[in-house]
C-alpha atoms as a PDB file:
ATOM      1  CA  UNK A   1      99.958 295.543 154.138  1.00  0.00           C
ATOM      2  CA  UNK A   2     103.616 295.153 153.616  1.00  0.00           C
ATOM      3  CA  UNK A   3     106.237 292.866 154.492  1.00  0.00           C
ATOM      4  CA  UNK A   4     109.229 294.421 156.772  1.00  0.00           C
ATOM      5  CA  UNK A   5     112.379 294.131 154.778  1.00  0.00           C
ATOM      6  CA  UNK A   6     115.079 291.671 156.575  1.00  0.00           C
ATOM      7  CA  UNK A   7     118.386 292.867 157.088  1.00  0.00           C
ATOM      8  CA  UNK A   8     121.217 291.011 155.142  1.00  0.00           C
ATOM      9  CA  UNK A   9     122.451 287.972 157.121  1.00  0.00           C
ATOM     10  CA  UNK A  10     126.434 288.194 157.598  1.00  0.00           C
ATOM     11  CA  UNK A  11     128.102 285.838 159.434  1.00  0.00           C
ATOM     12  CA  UNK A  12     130.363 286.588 162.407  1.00  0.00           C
ATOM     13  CA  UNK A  13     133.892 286.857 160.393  1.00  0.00           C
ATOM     14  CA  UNK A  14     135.355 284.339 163.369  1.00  0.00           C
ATOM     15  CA  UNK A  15     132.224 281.905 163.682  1.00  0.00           C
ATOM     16  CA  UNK A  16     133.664 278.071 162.957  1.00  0.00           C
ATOM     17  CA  UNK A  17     131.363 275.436 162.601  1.00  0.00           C
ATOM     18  CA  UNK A  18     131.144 272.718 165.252  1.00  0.00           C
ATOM     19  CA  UNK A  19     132.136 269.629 163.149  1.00  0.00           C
ATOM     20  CA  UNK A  20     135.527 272.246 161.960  1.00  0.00           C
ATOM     21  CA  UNK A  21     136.521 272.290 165.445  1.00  0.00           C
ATOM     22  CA  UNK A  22     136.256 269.143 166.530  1.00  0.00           C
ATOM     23  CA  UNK A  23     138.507 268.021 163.035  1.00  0.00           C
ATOM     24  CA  UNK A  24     140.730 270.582 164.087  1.00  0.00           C
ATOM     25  CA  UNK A  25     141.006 269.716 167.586  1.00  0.00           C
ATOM     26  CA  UNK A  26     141.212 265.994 167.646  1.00  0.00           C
ATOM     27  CA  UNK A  27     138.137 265.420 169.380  1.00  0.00           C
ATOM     28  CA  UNK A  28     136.886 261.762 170.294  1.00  0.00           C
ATOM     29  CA  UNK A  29     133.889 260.670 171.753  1.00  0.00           C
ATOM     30  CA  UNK A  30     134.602 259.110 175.184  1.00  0.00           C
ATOM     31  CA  UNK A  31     133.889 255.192 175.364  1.00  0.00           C
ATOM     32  CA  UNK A  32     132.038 254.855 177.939  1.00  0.00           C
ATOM     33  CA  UNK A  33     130.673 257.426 181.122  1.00  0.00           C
ATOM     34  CA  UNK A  34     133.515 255.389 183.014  1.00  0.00           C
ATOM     35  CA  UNK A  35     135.817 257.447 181.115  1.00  0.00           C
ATOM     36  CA  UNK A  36     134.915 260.477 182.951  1.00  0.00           C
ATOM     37  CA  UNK A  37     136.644 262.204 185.711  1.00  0.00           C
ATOM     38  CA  UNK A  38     135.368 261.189 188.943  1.00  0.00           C
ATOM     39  CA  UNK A  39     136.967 263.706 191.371  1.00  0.00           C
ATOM     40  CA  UNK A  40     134.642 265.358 193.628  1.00  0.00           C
ATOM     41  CA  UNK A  41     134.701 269.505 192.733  1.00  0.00           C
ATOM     42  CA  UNK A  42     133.853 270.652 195.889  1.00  0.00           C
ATOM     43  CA  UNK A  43     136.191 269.956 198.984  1.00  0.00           C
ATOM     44  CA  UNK A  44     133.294 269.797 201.363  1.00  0.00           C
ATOM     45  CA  UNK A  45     129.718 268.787 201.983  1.00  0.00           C
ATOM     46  CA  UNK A  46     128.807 272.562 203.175  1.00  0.00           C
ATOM     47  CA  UNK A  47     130.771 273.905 200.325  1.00  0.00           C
ATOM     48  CA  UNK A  48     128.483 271.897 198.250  1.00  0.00           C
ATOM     49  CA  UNK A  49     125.874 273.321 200.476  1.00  0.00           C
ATOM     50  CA  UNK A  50     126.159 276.831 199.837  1.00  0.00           C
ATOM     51  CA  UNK A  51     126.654 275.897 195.783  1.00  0.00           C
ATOM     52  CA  UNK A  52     123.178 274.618 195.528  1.00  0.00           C
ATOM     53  CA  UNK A  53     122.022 277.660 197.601  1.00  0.00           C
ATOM     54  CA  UNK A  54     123.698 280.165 195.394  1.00  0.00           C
ATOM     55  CA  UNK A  55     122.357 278.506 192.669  1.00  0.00           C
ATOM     56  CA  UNK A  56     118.775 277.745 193.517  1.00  0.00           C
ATOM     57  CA  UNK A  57     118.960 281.741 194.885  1.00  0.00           C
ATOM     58  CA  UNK A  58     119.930 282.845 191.128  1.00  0.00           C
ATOM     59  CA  UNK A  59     117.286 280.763 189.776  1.00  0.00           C
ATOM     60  CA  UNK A  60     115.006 282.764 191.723  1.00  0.00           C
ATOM     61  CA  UNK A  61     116.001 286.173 191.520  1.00  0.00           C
ATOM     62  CA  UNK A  62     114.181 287.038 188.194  1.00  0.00           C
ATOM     63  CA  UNK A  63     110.991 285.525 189.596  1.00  0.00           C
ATOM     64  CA  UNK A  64     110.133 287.915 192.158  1.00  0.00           C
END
């Protein structure tokens, strides 16, 4: 028995590492969860509603 031969591993041309990115964007770790932005996305409770259905729908649509 043989082993398949693995294709050459190249690297997407534009791939940047995490750690590059986050030099090169000046990201910061936030302080504290406080630091967060605490507005509400959804303008009502059955807006919020209907999210959750959507969502909990999707879920279940490869199940069946």
């Amino acid at each position: 028995m043989t082993t398949p031969r693995q294709p050459a591993y190249e690297p997407d041309p534009e791939f940047v590492p995490t750690d590059q990115l986050v030099r090169q964007q000046g990201v910061r770790p936030i302080a504290s969860p406080e630091a967060l932005p605490h507005d509400d996305p959804f303008e009502s409770e059955q807006e919020y509603e209907d999210f959750l259905a959507d969502l909990y729908r999707s879920r279940r649509a490869d199940v069946a």
